[in-house]
Protein backbone atom coordinates (compact mmCIF):
# COMPACT_ATOMS: atom_id res chain seq x y z
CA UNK A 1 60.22 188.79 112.23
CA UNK A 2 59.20 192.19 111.92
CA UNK A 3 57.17 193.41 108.29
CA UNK A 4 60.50 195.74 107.19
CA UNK A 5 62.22 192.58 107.64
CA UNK A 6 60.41 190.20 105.53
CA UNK A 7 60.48 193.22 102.69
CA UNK A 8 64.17 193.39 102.85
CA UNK A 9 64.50 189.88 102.62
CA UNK A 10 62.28 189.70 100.01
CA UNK A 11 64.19 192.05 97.73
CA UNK A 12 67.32 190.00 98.47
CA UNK A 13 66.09 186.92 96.59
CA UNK A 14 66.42 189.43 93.90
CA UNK A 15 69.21 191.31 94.34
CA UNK A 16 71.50 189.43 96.80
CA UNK A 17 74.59 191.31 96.13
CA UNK A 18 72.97 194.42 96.90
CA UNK A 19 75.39 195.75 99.78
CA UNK A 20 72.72 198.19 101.20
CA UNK A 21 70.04 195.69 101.56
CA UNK A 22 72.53 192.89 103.21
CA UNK A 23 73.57 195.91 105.49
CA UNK A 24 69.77 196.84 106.79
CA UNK A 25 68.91 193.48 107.05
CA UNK A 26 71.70 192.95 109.69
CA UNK A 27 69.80 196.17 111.24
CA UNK A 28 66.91 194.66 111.20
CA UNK A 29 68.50 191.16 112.47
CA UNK A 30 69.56 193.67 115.44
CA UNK A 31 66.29 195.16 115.84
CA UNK A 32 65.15 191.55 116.40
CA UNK A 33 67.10 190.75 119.32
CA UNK A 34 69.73 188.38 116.86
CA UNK A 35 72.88 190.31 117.60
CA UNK A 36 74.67 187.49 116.49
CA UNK A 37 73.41 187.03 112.90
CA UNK A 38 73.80 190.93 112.40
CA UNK A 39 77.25 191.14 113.73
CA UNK A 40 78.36 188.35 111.42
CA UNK A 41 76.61 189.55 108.33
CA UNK A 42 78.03 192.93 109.16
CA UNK A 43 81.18 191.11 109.19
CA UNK A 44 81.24 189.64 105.65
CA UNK A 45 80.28 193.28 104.33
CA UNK A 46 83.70 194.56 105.85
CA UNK A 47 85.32 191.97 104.23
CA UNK A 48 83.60 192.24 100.96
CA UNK A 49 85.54 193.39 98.26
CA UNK A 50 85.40 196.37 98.00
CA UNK A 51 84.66 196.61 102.38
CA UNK A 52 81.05 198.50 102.75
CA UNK A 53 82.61 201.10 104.89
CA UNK A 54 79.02 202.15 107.22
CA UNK A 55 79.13 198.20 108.11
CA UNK A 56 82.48 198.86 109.94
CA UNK A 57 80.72 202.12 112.14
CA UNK A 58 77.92 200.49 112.50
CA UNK A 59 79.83 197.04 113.65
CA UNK A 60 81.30 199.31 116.14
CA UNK A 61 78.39 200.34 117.91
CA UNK A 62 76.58 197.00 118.42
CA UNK A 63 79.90 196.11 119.70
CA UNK A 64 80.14 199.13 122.25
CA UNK A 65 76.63 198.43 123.52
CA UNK A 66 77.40 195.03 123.98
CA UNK A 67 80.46 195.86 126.13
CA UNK A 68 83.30 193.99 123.68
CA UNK A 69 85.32 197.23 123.33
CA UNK A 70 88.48 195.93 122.09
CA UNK A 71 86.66 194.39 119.08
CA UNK A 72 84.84 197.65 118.84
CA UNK A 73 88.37 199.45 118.61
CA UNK A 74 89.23 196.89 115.85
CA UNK A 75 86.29 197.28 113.89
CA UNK A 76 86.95 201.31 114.00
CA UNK A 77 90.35 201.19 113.18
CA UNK A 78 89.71 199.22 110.04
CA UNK A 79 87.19 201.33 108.93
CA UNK A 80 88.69 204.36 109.33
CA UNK A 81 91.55 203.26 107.04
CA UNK A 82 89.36 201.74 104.38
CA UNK A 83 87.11 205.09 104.46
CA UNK A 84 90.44 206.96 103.93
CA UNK A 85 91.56 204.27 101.25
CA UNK A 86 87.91 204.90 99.73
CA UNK A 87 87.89 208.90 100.13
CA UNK A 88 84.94 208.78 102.67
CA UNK A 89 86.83 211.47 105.10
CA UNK A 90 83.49 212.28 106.84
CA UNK A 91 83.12 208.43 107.75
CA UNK A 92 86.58 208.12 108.73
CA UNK A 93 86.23 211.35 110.90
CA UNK A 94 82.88 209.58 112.64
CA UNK A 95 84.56 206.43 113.19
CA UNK A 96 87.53 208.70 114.49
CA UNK A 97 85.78 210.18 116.92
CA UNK A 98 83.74 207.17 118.33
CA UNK A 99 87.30 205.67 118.48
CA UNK A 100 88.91 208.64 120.72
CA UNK A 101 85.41 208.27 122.42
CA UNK A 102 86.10 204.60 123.89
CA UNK A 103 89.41 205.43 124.96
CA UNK A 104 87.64 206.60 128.18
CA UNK A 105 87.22 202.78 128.99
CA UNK A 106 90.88 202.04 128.92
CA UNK A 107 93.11 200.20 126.69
């Protein structure tokens, strides 16, 4: 486990509703080879209430790179209408864009 790790985690015990912290310690679970763990923490932040829209992008990406593309699609199309439902346009345009971006691998 890597030192920004054990920090994050640390602050968690304190805060553990904090939505930015859950969301770079599934980074961090990524950065540490646990794909797994991040995806599904990830997860539960885009189906929090209210959804933590960057944990949809980001959701997206480790997806891509890890070749499950229909997911990925999933993931973007669910954030991009809960950025629009939350008036984040410039998220919804990313996620938008990434989304028009994996058409190139089919359907």
């Amino acid at each position: 486990m890597n030192e920004r790790r054990a920090k994050i985690e640390a602050m968690l015990e304190d805060e553990p509703q904090d939505l930015f912290l859950r969301y770079s310690l599934a980074l961090e679970m990524n950065k540490d080879g646990e794909l797994e763990g991040a995806l599904s923490l990830l997860a539960g932040l885009c189906d929090g209430e209210p959804p933590y829209v960057p944990a949809f992008f980001r959701s997206a990406q480790l997806l891509a790179e890890d070749q499950n593309i229909d997911t990925a699609r999933e993931f973007l199309r669910r954030g991009i209408d809960e950025a629009r439902a939350q008036g984040d346009l410039h998220a919804a345009g990313e996620m938008s864009e990434m989304l028009s971006d994996l058409g190139q691998f089919g359907e």
